[in-house]
N, C-alpha and C. Protein backbone atom coordinates (compact mmCIF):
# COMPACT_ATOMS: atom_id res chain seq x y z
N UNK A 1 -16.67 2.34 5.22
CA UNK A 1 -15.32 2.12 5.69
C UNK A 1 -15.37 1.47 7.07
N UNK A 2 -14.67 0.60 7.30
CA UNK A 2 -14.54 -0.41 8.55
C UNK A 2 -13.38 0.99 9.62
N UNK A 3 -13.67 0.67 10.90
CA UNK A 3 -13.15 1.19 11.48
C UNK A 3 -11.97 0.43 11.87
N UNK A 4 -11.29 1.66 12.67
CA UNK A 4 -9.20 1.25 12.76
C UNK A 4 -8.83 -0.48 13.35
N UNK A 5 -9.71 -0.39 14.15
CA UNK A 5 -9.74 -1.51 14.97
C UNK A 5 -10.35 -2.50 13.73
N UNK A 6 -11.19 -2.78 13.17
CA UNK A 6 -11.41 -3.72 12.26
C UNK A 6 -9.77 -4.17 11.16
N UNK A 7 -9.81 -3.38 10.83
CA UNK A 7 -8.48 -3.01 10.15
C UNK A 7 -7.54 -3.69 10.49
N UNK A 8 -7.03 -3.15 11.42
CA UNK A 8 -5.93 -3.70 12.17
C UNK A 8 -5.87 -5.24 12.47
N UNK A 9 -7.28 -6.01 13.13
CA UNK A 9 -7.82 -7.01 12.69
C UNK A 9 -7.25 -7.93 11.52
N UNK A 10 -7.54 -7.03 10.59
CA UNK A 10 -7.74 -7.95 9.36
C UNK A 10 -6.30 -7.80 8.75
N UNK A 11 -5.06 -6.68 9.22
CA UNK A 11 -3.81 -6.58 9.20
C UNK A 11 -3.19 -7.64 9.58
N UNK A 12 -3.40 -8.00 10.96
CA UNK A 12 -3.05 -8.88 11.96
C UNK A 12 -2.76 -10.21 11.79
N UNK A 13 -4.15 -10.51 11.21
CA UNK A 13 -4.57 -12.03 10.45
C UNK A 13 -4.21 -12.36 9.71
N UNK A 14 -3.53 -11.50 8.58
CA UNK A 14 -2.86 -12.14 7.39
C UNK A 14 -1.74 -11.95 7.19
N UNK A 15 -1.28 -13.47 7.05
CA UNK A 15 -0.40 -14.35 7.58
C UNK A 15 0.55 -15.20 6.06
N UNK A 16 -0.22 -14.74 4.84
CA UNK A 16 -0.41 -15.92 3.41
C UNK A 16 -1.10 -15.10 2.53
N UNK A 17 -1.25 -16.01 1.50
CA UNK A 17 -2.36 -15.31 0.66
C UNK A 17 -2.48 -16.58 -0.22
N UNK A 18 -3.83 -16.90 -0.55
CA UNK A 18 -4.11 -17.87 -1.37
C UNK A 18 -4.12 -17.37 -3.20
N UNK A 19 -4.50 -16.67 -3.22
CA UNK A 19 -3.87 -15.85 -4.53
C UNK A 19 -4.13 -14.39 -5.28
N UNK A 20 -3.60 -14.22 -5.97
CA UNK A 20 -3.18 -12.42 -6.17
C UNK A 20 -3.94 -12.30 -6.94
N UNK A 21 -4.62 -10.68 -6.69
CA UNK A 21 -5.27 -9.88 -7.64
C UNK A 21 -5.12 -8.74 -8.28
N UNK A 22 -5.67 -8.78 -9.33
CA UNK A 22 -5.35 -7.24 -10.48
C UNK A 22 -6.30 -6.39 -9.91
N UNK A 23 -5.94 -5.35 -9.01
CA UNK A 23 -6.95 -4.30 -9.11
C UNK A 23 -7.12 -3.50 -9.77
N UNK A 24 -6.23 -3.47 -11.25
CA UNK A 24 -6.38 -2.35 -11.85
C UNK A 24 -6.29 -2.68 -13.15
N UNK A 25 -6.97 -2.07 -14.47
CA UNK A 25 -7.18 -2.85 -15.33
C UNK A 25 -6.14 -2.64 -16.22
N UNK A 26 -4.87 -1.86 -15.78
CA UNK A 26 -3.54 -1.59 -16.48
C UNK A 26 -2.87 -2.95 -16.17
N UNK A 27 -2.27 -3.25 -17.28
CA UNK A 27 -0.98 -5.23 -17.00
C UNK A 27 0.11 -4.92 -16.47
N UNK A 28 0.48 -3.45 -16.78
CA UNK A 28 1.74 -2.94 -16.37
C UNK A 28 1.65 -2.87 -14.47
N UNK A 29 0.21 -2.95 -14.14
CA UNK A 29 0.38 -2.44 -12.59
C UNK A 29 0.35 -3.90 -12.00
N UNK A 30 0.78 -3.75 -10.47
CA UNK A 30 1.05 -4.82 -9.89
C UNK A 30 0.04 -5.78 -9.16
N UNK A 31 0.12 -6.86 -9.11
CA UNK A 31 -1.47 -7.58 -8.60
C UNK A 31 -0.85 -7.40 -6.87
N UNK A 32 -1.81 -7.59 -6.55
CA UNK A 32 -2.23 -7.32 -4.76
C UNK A 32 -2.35 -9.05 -3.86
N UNK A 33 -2.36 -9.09 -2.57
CA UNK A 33 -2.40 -10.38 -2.05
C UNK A 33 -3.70 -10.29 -1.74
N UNK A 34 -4.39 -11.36 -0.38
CA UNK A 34 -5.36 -11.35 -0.06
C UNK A 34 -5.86 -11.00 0.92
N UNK A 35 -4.59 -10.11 1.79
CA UNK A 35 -4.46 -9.74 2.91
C UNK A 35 -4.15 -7.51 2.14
N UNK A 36 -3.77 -7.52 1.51
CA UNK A 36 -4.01 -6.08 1.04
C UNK A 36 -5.39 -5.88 0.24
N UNK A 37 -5.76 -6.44 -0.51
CA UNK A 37 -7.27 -6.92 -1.31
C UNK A 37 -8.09 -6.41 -0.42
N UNK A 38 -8.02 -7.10 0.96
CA UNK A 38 -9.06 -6.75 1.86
C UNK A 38 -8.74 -5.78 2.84
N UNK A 39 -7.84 -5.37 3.19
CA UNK A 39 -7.16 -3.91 3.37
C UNK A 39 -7.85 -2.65 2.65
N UNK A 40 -7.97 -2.67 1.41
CA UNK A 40 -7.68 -1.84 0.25
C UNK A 40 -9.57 -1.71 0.57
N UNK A 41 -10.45 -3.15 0.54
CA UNK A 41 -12.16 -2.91 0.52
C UNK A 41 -12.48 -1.90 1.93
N UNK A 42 -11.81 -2.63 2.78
CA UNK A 42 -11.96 -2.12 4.50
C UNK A 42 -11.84 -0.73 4.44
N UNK A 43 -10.75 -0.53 4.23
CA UNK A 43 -10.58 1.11 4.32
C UNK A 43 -10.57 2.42 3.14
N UNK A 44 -11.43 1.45 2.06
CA UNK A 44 -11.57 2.52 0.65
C UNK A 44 -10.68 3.14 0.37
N UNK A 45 -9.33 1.84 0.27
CA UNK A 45 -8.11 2.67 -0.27
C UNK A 45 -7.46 2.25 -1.44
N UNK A 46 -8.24 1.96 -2.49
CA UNK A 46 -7.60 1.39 -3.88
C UNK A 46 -6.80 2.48 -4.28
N UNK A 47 -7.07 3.80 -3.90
CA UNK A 47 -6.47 5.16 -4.54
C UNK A 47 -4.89 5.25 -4.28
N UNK A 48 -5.28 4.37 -2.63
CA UNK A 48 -3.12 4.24 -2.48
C UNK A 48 -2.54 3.37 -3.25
N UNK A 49 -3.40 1.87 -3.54
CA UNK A 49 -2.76 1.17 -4.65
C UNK A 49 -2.49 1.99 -6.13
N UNK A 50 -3.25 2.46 -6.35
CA UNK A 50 -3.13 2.97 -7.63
C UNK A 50 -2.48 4.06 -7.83
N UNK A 51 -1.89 4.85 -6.70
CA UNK A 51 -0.60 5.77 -6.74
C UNK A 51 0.90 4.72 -6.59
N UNK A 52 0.66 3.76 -5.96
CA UNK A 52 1.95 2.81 -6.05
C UNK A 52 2.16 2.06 -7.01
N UNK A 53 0.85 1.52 -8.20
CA UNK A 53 1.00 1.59 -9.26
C UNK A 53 1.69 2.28 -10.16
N UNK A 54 0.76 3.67 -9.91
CA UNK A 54 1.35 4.12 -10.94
C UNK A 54 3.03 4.81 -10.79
N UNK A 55 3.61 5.05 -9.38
CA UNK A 55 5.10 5.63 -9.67
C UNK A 55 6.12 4.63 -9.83
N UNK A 56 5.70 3.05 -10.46
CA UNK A 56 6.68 2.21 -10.99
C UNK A 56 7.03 2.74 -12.45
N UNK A 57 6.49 3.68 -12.50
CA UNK A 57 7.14 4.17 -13.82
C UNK A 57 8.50 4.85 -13.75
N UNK A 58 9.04 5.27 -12.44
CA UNK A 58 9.93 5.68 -12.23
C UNK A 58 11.24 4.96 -12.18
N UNK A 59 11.88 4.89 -12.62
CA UNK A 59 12.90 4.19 -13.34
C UNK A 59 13.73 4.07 -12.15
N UNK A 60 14.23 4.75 -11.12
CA UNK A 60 14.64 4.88 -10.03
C UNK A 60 14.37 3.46 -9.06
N UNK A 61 13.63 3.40 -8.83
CA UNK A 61 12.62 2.47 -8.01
C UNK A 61 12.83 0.57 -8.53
N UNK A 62 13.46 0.03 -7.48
CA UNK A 62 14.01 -0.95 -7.58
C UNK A 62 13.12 -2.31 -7.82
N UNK A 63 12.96 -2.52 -9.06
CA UNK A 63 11.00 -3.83 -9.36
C UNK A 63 11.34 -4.81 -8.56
N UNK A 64 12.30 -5.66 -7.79
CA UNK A 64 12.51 -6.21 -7.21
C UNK A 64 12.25 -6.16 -5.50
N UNK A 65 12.10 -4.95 -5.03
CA UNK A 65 12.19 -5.02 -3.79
C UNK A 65 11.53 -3.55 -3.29
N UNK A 66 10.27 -3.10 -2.91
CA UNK A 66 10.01 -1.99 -2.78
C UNK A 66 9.63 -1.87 -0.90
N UNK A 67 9.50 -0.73 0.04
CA UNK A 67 8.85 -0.40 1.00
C UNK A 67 8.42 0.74 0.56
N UNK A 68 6.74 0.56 1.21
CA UNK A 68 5.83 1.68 0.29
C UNK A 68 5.03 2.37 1.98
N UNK A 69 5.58 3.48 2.69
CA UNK A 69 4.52 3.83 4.02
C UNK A 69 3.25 4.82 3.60
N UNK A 70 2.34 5.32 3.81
CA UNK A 70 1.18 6.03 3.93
C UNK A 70 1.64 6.55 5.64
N UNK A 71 1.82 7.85 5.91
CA UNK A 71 2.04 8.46 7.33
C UNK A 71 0.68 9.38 7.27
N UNK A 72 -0.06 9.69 8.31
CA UNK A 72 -1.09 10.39 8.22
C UNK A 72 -1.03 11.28 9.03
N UNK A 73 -1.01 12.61 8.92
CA UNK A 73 -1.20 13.69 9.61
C UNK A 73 -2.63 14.48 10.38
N UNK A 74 -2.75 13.85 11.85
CA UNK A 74 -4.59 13.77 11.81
C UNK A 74 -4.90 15.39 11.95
N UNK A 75 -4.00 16.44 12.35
CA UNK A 75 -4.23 17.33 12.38
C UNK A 75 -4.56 18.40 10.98
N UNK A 76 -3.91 18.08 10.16
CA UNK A 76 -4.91 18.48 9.03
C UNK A 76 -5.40 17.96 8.02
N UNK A 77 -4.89 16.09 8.57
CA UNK A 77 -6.02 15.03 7.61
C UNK A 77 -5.36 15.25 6.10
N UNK A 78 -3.83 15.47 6.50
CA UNK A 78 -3.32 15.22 5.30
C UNK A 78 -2.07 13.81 5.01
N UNK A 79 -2.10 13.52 4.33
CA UNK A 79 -0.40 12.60 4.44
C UNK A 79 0.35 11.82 3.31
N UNK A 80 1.44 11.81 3.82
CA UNK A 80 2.64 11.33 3.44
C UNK A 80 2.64 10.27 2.10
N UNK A 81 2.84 9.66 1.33
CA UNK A 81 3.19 8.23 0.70
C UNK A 81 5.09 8.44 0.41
N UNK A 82 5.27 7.39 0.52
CA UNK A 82 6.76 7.30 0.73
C UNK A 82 7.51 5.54 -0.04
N UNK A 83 7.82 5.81 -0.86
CA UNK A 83 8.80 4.55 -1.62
C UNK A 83 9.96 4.26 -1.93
N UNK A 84 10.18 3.28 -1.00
CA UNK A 84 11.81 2.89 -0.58
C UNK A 84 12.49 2.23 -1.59
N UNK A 85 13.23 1.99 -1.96
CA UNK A 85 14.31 0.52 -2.25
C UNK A 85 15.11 0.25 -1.32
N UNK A 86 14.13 -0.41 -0.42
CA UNK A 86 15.03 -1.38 0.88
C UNK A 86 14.71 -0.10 1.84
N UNK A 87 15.95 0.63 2.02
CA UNK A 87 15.81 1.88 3.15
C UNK A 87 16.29 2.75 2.12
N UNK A 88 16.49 3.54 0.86
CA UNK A 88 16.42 4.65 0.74
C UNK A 88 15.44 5.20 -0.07
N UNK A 89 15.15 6.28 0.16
CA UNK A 89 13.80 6.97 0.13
C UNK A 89 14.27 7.63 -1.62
N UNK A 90 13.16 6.89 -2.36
CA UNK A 90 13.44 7.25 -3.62
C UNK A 90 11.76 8.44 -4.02
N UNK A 91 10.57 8.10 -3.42
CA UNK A 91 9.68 8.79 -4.15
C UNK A 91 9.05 9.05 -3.14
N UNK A 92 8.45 10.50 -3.22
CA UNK A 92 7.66 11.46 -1.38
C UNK A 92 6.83 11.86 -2.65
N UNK A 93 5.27 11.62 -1.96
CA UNK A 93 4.44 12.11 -2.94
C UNK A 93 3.31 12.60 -1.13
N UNK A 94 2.91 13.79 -1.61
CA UNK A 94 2.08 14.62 -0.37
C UNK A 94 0.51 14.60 -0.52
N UNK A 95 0.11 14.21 0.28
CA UNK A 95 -1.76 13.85 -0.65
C UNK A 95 -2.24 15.41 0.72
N UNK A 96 -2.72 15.85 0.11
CA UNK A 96 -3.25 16.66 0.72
C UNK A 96 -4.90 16.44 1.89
N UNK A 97 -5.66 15.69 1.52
CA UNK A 97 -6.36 14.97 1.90
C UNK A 97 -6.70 13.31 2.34
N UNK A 98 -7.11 12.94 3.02
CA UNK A 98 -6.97 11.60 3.06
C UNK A 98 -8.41 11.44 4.50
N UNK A 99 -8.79 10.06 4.55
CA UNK A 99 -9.45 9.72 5.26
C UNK A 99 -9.27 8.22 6.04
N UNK A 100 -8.11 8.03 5.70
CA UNK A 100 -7.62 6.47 5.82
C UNK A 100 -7.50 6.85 7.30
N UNK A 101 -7.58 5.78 8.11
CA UNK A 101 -7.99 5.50 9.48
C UNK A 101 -6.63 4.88 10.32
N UNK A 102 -5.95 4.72 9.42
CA UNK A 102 -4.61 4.51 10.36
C UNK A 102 -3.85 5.12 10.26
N UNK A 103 -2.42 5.55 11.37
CA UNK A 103 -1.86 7.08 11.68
C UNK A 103 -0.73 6.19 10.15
N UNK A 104 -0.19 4.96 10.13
CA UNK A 104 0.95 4.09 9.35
C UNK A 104 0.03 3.34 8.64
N UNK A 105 0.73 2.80 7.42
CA UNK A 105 0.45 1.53 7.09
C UNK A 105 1.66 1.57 6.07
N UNK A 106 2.34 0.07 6.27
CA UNK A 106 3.31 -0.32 5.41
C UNK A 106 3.31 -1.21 4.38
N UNK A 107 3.17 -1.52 3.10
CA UNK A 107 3.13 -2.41 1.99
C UNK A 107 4.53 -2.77 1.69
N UNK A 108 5.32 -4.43 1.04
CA UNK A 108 6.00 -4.48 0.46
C UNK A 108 5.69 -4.97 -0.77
N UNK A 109 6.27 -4.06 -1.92
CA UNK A 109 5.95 -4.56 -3.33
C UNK A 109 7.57 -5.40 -3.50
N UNK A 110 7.02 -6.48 -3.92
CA UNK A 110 8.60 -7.73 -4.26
C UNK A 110 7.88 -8.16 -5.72
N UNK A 111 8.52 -7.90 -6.49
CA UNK A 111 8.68 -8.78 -8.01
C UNK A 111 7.17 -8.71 -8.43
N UNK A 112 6.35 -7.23 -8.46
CA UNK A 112 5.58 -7.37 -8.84
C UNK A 112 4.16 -7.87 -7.76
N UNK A 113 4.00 -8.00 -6.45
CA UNK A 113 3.22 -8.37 -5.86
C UNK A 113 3.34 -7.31 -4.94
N UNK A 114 2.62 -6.49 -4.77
CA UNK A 114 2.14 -6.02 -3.15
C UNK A 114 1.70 -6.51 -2.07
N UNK A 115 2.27 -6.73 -0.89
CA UNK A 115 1.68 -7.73 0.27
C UNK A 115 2.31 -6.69 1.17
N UNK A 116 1.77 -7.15 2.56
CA UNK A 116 1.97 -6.75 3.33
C UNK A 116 2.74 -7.43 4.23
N UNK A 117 3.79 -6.81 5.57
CA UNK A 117 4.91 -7.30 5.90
C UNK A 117 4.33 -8.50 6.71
N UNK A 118 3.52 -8.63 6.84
CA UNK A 118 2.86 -10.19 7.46
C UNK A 118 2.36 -10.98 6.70
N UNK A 119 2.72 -10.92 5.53
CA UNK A 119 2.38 -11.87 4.23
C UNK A 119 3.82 -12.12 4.07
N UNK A 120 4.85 -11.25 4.35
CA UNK A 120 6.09 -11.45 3.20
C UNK A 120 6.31 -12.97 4.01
């Protein structure tokens, strides 16, 4: 795992994406940019993609327009995932463990693509 500062780095920098990937071998789940891709290697976090994958099953949850946060709690290294439509808070899922290196991180899923707000 790359440390926070690498991270953040590689947050920073991406700006675009030259093109999207399937990280998951379900069709139903959403492909990723090239700026979360390498997010996701950096900080050994395919596990958050693949929980934001998988609660598009929730019928609630708007396929057009998502905000997806990870909040991390360093005091007992537990945290948050949280999925918006726009600003209201449709899905709180509690991970009890985690090792991800940043206190935030924000994804927007739009029409099927996950990127991040410096891609949108």
């Amino acid at each position: 795992m790359k440390s926070k500062q690498e991270i953040l780095v590689i947050i920073n920098n991406s700006t675009g994406t030259t093109a999207y990937h399937q990280f998951s071998p379900s069709p139903d789940f959403p492909v990723v940019t090239d700026g979360v891709i390498e997010v996701a290697q950096a900080a050994e976090c395919f596990w958050l993609l693949e929980m934001i994958g998988g609660s598009q099953k929730n019928k609630k949850l708007d396929k057009n327009f998502q905000v997806w946060t990870l909040t991390v709690d360093w005091q007992d290294k537990s945290s948050v995932l949280r999925g918006y439509n726009d600003t209201k808070l449709i899905v709180t899922q509690k991970i009890p463990y985690t090792n991800f290196p940043l206190d935030e991180f924000k994804v927007y899923l739009i029409d099927g693509i996950i990127l991040l707000p410096s891609e949108y």
